[in-house]
Protein backbone atom coordinates (compact mmCIF):
# COMPACT_ATOMS: atom_id res chain seq x y z
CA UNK A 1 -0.46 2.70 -1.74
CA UNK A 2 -2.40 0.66 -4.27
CA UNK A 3 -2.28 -3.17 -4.85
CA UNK A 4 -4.15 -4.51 -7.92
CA UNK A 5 -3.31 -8.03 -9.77
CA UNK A 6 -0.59 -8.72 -7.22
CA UNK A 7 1.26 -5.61 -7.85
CA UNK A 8 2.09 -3.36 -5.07
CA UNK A 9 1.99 0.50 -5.89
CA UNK A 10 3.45 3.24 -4.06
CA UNK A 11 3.68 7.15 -4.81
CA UNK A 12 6.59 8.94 -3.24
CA UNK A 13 5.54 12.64 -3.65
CA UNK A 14 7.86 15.40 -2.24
CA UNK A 15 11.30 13.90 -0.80
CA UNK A 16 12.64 10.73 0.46
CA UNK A 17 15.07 12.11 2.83
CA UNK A 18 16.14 11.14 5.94
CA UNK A 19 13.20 12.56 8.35
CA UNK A 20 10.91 10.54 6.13
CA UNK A 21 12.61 7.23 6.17
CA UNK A 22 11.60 5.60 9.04
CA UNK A 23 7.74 6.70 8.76
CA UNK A 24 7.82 5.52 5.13
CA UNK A 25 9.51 2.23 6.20
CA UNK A 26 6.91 1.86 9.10
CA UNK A 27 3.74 2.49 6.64
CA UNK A 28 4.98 -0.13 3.41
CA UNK A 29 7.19 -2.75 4.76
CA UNK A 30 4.56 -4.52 7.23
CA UNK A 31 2.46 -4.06 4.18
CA UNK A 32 4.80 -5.73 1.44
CA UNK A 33 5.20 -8.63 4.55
CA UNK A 34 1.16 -8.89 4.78
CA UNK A 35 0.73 -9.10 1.13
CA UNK A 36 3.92 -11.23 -0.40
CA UNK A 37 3.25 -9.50 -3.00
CA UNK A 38 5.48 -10.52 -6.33
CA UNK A 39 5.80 -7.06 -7.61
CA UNK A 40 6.27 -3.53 -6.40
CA UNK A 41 5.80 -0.40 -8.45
CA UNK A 42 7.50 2.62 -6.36
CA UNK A 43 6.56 5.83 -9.02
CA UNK A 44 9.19 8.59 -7.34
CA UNK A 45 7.48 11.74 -8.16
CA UNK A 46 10.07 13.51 -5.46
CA UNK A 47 11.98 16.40 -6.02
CA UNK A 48 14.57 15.61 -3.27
CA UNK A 49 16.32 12.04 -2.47
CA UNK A 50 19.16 11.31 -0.34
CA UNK A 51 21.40 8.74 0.94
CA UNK A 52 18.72 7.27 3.64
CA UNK A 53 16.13 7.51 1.56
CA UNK A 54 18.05 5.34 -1.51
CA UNK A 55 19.16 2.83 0.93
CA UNK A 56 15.82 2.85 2.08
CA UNK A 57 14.50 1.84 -1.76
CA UNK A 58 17.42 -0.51 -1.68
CA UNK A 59 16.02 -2.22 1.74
CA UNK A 60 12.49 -2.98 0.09
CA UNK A 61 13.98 -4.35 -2.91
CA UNK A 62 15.90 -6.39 -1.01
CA UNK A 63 13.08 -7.88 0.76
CA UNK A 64 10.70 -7.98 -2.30
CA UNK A 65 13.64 -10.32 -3.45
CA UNK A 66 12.63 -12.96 -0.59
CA UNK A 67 9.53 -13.12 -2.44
CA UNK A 68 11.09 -13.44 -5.87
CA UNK A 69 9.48 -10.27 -7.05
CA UNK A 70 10.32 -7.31 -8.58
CA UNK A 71 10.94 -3.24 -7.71
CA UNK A 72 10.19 -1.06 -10.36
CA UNK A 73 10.72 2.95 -10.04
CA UNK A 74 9.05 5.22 -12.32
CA UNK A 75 8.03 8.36 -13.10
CA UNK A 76 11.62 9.45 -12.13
CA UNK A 77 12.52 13.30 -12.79
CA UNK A 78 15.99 14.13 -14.85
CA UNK A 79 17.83 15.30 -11.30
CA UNK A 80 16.55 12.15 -9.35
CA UNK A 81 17.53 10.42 -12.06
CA UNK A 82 21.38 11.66 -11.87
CA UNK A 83 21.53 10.82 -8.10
CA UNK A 84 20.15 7.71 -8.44
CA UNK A 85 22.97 6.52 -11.65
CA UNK A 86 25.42 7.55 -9.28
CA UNK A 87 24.54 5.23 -6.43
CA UNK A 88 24.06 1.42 -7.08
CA UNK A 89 20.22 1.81 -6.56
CA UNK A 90 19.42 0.75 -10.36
CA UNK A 91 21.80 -2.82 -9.47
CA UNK A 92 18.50 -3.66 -7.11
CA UNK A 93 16.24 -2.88 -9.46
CA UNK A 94 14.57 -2.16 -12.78
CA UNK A 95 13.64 1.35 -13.78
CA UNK A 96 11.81 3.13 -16.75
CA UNK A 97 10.32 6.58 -16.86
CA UNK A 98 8.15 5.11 -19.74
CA UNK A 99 7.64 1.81 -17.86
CA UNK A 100 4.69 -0.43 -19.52
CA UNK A 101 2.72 -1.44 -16.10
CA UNK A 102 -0.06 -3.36 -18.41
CA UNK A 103 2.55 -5.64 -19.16
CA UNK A 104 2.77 -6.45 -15.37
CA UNK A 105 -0.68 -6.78 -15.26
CA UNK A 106 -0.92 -8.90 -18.20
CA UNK A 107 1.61 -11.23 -16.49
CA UNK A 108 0.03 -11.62 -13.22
């Protein structure tokens, strides 16, 4: 995890599954509750994802919405991508492969 202009930056590397849910939850939501921060940046560079770990996404975008921030996802592969369309993961937040963080940055 990163945070740099108010932004909030976490790298998912590997899988999101459910064995890594509750350690991942553990490590970044006291940190989003520390920080208030008004953005996130989650950059999924995972080759596996399932229903636990979406819901899990889902569960910090939901409380980054208490804030009135933002969740982006990037960096999202072509069969993440798939899964994620089919679940309602993209109705909680914004995603881009080619997502312009500056222009974050520029806003903060």
């Amino acid at each position: 995890m990163d945070y740099k202009k108010k932004v909030l930056f976490i790298n998912i590397n590997e899988s999101l599954i459910k064995k890594d849910v509750s350690n991942f939850e553990s490590l970044v939501i006291p940190v989003i509750l520390e920080l208030k921060c008004r953005d996130i940046t989650i950059n999924l560079n995972i080759n596996c994802i399932d229903k636990y770990g979406i819901n899990s996404i889902i569960k910090i975008c939901n409380l980054e919405n208490k804030f009135n921030g933002n969740v982006f996802i990037n960096k999202i592969n072509n069969s993440i991508r798939k899964l994620l369309t089919k679940s309602n993961l993209y109705d909680y937040c914004m995603h881009n492969e080619k997502e312009n963080i500056y222009e974050l940055w520029k806003r903060n």
